[in-house]
PDB file of N, CA and C in Angstrom:
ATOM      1  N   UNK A   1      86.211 -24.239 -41.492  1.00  0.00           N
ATOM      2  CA  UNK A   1      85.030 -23.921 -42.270  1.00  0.00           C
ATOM      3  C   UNK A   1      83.958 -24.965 -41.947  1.00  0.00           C
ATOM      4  N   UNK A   2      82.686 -24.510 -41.686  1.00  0.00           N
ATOM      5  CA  UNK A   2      81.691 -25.443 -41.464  1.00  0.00           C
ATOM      6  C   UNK A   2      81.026 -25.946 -42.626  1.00  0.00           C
ATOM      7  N   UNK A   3      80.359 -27.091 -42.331  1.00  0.00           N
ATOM      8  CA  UNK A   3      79.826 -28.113 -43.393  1.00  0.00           C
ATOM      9  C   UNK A   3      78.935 -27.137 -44.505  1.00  0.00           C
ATOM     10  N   UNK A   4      78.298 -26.349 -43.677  1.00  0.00           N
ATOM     11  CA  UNK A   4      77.056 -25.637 -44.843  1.00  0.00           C
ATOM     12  C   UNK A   4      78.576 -24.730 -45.672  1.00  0.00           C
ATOM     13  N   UNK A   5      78.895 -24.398 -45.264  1.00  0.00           N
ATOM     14  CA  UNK A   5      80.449 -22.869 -45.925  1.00  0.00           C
ATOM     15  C   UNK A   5      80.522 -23.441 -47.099  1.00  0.00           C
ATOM     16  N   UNK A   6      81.421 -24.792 -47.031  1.00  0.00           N
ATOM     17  CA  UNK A   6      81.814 -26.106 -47.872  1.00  0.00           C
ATOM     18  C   UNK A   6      81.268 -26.130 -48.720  1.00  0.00           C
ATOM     19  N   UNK A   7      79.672 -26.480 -48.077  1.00  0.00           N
ATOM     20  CA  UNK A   7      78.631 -26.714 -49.306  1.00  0.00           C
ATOM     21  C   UNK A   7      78.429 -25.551 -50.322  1.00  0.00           C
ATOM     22  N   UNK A   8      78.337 -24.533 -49.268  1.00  0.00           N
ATOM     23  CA  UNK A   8      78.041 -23.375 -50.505  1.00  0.00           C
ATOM     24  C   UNK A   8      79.010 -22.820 -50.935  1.00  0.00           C
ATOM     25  N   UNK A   9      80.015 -23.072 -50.902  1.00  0.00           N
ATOM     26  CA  UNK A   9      81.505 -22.523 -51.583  1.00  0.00           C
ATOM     27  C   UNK A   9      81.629 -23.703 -52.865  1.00  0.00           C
ATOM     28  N   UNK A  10      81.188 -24.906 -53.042  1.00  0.00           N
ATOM     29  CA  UNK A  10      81.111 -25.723 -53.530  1.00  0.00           C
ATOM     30  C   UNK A  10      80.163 -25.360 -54.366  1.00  0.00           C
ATOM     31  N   UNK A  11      79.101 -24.751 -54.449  1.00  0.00           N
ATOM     32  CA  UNK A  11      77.677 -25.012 -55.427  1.00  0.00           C
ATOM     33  C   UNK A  11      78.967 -23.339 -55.998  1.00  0.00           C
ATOM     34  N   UNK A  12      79.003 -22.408 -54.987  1.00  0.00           N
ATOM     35  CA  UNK A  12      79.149 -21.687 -55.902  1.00  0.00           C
ATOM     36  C   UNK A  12      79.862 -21.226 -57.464  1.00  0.00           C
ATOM     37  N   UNK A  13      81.162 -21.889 -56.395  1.00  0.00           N
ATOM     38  CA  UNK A  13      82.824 -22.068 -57.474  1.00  0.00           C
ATOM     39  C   UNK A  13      81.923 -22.610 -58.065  1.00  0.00           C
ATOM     40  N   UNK A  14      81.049 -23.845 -58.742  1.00  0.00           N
ATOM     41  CA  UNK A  14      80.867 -24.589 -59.518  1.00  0.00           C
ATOM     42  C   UNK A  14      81.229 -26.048 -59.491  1.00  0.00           C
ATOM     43  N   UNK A  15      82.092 -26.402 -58.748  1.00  0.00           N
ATOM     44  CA  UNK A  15      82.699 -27.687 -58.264  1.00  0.00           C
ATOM     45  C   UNK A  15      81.415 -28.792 -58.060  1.00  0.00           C
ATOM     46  N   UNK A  16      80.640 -28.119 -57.271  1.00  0.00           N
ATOM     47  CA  UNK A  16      79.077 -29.498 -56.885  1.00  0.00           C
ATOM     48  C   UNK A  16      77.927 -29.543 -57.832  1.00  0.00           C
ATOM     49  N   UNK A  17      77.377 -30.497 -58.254  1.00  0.00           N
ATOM     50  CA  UNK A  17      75.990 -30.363 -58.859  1.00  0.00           C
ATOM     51  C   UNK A  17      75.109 -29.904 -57.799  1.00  0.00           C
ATOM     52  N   UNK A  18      73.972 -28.926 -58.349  1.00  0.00           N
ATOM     53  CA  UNK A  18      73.048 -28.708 -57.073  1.00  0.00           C
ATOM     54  C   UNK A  18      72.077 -30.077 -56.662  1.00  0.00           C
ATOM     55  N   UNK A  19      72.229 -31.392 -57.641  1.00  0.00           N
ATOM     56  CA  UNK A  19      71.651 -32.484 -56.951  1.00  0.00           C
ATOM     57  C   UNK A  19      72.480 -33.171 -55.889  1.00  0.00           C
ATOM     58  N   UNK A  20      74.086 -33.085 -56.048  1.00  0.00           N
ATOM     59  CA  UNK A  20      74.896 -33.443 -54.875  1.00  0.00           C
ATOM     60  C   UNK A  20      74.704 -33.052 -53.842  1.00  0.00           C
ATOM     61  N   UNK A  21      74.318 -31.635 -54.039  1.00  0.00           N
ATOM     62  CA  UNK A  21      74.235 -30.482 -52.358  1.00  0.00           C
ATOM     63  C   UNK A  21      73.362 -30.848 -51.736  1.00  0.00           C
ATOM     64  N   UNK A  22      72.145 -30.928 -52.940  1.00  0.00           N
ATOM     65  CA  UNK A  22      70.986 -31.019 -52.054  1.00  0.00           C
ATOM     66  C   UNK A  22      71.089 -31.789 -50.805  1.00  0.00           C
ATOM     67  N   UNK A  23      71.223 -33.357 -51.696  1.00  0.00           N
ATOM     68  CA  UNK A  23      71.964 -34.876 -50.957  1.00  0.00           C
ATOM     69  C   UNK A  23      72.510 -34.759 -49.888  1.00  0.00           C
ATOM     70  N   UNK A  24      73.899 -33.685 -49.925  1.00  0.00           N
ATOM     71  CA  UNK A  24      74.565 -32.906 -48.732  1.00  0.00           C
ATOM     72  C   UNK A  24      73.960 -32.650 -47.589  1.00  0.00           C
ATOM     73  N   UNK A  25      73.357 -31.935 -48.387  1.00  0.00           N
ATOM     74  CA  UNK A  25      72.412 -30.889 -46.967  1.00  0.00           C
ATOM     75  C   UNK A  25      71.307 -31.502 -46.433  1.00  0.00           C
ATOM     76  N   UNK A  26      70.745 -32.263 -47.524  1.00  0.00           N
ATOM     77  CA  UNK A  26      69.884 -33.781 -46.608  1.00  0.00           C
ATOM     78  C   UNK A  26      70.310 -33.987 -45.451  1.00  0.00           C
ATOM     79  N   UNK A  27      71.567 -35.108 -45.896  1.00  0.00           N
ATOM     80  CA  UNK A  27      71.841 -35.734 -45.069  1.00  0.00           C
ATOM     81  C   UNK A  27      72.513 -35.059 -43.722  1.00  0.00           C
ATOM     82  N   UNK A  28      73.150 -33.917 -43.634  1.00  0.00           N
ATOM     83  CA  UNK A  28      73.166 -32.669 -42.580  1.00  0.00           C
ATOM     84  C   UNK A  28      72.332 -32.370 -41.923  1.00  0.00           C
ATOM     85  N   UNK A  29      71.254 -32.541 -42.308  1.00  0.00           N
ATOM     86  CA  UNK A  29      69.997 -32.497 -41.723  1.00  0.00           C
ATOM     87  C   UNK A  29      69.495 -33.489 -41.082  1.00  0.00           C
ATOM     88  N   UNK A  30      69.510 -34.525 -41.240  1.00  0.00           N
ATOM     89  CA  UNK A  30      69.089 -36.317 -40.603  1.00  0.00           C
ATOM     90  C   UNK A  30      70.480 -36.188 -39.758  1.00  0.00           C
ATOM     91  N   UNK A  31      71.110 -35.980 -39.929  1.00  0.00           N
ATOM     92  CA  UNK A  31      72.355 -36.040 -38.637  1.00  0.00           C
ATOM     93  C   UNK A  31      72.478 -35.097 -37.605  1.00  0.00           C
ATOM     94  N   UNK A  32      71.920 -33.762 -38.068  1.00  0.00           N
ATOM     95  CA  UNK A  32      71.295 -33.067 -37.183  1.00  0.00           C
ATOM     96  C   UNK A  32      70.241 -33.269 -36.211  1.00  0.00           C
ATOM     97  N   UNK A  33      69.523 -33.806 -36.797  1.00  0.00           N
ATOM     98  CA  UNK A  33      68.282 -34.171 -36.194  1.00  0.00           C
ATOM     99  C   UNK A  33      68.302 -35.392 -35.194  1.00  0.00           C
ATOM    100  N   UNK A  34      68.989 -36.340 -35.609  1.00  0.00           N
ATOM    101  CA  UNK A  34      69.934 -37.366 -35.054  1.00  0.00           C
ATOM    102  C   UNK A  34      70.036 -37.070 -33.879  1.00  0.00           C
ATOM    103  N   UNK A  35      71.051 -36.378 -33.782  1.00  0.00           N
ATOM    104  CA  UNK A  35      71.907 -35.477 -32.733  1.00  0.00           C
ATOM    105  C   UNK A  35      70.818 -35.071 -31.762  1.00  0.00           C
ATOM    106  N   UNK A  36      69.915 -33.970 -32.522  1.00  0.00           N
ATOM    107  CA  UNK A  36      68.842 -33.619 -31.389  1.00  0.00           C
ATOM    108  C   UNK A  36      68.207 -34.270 -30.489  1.00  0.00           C
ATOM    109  N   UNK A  37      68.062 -35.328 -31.470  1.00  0.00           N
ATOM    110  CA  UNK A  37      66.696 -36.588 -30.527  1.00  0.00           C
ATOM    111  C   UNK A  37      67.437 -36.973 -29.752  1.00  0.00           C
ATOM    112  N   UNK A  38      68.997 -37.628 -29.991  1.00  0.00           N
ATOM    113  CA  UNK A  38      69.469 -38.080 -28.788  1.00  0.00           C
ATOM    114  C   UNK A  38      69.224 -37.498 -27.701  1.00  0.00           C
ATOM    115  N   UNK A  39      69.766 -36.430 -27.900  1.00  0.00           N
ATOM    116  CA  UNK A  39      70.383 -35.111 -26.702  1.00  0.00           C
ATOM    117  C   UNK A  39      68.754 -35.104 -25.952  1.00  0.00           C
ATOM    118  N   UNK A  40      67.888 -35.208 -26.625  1.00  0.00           N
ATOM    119  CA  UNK A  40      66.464 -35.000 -25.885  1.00  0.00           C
ATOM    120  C   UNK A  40      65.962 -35.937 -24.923  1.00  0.00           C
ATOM    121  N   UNK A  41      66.093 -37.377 -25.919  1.00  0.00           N
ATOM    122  CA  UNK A  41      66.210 -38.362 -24.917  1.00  0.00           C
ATOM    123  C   UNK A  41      67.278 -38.527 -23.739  1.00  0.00           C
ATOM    124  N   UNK A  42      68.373 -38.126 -23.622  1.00  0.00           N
ATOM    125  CA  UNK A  42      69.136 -38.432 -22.630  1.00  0.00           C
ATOM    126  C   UNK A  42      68.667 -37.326 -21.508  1.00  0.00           C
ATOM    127  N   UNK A  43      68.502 -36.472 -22.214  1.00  0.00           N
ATOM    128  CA  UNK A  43      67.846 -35.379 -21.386  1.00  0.00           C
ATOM    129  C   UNK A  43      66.528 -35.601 -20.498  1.00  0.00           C
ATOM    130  N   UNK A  44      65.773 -36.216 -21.110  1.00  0.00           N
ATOM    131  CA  UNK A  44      64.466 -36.926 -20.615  1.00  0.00           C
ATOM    132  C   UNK A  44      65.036 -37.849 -19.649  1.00  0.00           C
ATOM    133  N   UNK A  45      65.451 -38.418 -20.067  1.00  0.00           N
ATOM    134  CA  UNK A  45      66.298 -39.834 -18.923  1.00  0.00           C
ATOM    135  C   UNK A  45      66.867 -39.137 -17.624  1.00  0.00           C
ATOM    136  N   UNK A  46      67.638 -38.147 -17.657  1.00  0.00           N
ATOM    137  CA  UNK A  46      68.109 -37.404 -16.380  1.00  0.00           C
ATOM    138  C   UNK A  46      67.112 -36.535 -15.679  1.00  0.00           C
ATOM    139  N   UNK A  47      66.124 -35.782 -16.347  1.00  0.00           N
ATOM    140  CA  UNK A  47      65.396 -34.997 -15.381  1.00  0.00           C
ATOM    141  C   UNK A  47      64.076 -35.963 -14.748  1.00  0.00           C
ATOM    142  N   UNK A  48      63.602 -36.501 -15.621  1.00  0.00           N
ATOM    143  CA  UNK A  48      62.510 -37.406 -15.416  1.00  0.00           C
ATOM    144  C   UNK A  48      62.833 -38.665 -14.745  1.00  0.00           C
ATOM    145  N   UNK A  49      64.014 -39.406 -13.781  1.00  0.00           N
ATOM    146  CA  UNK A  49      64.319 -40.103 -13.226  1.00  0.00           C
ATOM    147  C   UNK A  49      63.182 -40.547 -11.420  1.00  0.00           C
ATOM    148  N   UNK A  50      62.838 -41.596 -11.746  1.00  0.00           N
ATOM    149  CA  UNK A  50      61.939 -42.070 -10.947  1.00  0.00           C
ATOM    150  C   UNK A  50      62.704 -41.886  -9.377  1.00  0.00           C
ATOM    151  N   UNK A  51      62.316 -41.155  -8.335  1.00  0.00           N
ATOM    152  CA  UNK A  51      63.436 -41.342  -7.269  1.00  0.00           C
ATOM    153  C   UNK A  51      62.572 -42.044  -6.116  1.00  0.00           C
ATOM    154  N   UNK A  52      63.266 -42.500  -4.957  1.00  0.00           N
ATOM    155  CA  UNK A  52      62.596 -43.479  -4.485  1.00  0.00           C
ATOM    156  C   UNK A  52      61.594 -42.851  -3.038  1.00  0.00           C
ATOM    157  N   UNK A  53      61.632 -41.368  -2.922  1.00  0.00           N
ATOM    158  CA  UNK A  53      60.902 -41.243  -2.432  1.00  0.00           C
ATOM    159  C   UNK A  53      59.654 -40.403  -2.910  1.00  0.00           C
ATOM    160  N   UNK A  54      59.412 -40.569  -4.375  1.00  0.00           N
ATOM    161  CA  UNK A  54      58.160 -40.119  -5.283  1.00  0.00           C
ATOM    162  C   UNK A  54      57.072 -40.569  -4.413  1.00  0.00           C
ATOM    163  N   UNK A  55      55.927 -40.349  -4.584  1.00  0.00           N
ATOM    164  CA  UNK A  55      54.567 -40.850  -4.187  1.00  0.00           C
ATOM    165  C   UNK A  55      53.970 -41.354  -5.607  1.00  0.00           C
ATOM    166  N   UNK A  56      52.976 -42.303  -5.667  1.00  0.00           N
ATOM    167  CA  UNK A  56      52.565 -42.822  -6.766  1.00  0.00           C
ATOM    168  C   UNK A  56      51.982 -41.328  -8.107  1.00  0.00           C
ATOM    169  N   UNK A  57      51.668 -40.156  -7.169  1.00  0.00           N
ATOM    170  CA  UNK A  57      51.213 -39.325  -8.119  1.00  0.00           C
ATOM    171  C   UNK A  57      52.076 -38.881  -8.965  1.00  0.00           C
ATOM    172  N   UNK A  58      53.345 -38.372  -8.297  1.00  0.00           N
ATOM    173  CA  UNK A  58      54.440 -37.892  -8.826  1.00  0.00           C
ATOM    174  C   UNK A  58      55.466 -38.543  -9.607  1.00  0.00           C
ATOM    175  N   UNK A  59      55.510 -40.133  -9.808  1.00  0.00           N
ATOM    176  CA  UNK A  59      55.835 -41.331 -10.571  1.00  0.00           C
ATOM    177  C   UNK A  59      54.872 -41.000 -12.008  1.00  0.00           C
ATOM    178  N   UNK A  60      53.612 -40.743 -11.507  1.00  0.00           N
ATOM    179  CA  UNK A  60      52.829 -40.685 -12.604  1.00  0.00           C
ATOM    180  C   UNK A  60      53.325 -39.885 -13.485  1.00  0.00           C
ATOM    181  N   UNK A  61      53.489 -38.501 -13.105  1.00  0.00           N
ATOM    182  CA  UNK A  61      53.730 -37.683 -13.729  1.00  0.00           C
ATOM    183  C   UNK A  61      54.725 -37.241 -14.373  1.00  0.00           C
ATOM    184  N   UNK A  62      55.741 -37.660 -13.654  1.00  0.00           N
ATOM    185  CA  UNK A  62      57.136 -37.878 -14.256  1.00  0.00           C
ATOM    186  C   UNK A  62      57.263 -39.008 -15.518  1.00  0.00           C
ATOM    187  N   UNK A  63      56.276 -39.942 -15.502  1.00  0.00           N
ATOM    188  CA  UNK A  63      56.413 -40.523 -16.424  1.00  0.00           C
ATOM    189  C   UNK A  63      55.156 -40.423 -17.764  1.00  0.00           C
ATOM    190  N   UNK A  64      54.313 -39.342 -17.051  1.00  0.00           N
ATOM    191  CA  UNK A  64      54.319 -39.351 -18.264  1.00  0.00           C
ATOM    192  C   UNK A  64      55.176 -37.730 -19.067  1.00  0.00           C
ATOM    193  N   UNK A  65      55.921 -36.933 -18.562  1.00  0.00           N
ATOM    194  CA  UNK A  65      56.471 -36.243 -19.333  1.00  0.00           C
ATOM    195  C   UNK A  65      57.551 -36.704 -19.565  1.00  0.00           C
ATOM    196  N   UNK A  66      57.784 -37.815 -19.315  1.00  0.00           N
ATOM    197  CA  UNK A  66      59.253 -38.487 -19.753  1.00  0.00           C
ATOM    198  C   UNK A  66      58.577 -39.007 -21.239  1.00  0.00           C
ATOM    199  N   UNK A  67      57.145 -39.482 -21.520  1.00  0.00           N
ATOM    200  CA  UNK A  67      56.761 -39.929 -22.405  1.00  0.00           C
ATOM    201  C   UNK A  67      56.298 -38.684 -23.690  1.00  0.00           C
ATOM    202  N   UNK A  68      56.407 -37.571 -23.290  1.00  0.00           N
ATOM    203  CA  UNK A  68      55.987 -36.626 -23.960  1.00  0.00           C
ATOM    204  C   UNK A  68      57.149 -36.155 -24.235  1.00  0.00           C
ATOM    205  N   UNK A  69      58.355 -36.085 -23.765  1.00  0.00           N
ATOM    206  CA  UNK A  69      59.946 -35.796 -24.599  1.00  0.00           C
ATOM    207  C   UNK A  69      60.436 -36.771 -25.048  1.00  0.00           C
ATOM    208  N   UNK A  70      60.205 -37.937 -25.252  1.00  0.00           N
ATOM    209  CA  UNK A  70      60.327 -39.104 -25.968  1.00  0.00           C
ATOM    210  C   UNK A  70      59.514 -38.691 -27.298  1.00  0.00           C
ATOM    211  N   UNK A  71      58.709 -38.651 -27.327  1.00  0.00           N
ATOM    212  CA  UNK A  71      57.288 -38.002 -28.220  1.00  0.00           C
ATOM    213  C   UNK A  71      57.899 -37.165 -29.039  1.00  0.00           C
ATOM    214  N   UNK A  72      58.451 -36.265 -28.576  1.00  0.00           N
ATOM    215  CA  UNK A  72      58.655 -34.556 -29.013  1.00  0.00           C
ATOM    216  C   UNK A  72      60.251 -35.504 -29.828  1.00  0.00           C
ATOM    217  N   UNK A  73      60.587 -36.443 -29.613  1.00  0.00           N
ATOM    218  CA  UNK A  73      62.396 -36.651 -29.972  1.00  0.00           C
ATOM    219  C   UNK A  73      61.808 -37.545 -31.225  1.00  0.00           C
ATOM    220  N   UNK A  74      60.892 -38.416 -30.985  1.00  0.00           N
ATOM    221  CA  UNK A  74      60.205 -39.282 -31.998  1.00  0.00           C
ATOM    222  C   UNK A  74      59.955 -38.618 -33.217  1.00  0.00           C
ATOM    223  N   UNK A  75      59.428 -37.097 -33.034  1.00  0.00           N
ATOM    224  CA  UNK A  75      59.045 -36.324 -34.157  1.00  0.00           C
ATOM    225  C   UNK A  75      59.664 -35.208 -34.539  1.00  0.00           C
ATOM    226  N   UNK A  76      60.750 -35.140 -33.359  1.00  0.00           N
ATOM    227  CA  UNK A  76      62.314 -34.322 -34.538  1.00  0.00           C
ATOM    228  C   UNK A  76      62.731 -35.295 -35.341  1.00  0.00           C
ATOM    229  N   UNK A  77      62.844 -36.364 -34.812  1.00  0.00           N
ATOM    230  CA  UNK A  77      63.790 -37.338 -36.051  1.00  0.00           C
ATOM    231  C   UNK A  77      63.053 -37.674 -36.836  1.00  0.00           C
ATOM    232  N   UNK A  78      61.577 -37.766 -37.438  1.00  0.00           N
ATOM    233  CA  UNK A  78      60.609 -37.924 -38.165  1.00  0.00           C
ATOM    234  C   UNK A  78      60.654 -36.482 -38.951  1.00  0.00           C
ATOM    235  N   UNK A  79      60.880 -35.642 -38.444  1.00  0.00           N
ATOM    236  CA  UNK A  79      60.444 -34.118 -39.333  1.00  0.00           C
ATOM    237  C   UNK A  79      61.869 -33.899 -40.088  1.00  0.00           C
ATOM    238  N   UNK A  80      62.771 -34.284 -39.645  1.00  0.00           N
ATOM    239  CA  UNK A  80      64.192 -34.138 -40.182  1.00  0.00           C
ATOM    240  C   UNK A  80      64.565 -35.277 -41.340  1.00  0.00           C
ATOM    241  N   UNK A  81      63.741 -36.219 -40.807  1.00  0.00           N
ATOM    242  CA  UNK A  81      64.575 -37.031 -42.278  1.00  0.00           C
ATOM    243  C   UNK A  81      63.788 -37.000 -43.478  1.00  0.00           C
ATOM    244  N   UNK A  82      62.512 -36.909 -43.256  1.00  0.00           N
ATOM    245  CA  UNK A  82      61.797 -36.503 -44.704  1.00  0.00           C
ATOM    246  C   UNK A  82      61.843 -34.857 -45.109  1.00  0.00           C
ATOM    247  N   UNK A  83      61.995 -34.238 -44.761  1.00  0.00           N
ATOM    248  CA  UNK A  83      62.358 -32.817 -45.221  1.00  0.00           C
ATOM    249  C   UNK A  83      61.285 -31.745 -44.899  1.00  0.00           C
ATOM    250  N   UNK A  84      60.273 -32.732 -44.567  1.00  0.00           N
ATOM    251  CA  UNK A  84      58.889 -31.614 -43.867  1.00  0.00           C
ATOM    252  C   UNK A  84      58.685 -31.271 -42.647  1.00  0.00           C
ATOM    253  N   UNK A  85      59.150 -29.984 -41.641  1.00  0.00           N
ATOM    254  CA  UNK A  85      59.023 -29.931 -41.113  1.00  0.00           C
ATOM    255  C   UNK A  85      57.447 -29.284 -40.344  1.00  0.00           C
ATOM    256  N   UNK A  86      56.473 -29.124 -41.177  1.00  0.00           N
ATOM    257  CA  UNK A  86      55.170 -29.348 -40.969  1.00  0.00           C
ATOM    258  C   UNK A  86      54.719 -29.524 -42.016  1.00  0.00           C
ATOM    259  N   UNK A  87      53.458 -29.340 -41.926  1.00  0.00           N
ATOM    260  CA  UNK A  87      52.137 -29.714 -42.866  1.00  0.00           C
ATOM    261  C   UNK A  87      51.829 -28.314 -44.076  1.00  0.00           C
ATOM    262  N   UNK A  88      51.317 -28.271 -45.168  1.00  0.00           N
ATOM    263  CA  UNK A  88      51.109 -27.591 -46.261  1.00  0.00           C
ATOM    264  C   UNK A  88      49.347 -27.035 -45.556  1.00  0.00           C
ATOM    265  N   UNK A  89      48.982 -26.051 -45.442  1.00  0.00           N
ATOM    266  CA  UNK A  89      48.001 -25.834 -45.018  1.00  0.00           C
ATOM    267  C   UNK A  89      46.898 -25.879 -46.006  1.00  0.00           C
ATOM    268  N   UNK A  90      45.983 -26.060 -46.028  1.00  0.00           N
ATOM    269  CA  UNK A  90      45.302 -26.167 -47.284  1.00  0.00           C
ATOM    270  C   UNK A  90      44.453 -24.609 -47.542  1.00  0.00           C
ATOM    271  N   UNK A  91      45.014 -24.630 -49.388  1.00  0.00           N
ATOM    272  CA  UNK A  91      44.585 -23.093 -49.603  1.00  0.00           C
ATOM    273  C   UNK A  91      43.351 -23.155 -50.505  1.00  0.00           C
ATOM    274  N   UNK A  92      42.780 -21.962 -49.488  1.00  0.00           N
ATOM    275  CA  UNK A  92      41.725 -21.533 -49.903  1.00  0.00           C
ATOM    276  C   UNK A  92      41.159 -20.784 -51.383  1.00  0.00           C
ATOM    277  N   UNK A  93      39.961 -20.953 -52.207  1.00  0.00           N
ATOM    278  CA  UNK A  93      40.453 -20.288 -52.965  1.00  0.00           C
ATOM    279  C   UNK A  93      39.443 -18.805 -52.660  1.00  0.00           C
ATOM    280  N   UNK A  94      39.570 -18.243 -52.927  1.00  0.00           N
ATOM    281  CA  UNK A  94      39.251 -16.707 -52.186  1.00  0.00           C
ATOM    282  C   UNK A  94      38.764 -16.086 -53.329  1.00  0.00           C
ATOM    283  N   UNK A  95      38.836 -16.329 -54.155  1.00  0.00           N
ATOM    284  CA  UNK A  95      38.128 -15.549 -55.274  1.00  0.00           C
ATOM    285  C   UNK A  95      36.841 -16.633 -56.275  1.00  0.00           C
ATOM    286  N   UNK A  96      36.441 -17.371 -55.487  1.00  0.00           N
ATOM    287  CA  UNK A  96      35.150 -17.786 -55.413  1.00  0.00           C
ATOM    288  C   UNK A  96      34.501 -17.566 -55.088  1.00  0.00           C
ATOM    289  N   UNK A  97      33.021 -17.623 -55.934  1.00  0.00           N
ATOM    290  CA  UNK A  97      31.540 -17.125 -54.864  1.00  0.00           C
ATOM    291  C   UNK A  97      31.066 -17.715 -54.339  1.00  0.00           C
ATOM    292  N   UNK A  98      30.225 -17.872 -53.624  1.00  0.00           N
ATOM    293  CA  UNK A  98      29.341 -18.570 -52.418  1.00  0.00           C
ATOM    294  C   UNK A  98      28.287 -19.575 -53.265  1.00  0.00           C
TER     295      UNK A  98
END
């Protein structure tokens, strides 16, 4: 049985507080995310590898998309541990007049 099953076999029977789960599933989530960034960075590290017969352009460039999946891993593990995975858009109110 997987971790989420657990969890929700747990809230359901009644066995978990839903402030425990939450906690649960937090932290499932930051370890998830964990997980991702690694896997991204190592991933970055193998394709983006400087080889020695690059030309200075192609060094360039490789590094900087090595710096832009670094980037992208920086802000899975940033979007995963606070719980927002974007921004609240700001609402309009629409039934105002001009």
């Amino acid at each position: 049985m997987s971790a989420y099953s657990r969890i929700y076999q747990g809230l359901v029977a009644g066995g978990m507080r839903p402030d425990a789960v939450a906690a649960l599933l937090a932290e499932l989530r930051r370890e998830t995310g964990a997980e991702l960034s690694a896997g991204l960075r190592a991933h970055a590290k193998e394709i983006h590898q400087e080889q020695p017969n690059d030309s200075r352009a192609l060094a360039r460039k490789r590094k900087a998309k090595f710096g832009a999946m670094q980037r992208a891993a920086d802000w899975l593990t940033a979007a995963t541990s606070n719980g927002r995975l974007t921004t609240t858009p700001h609402q309009r109110n629409n039934r105002s007049t001009p």
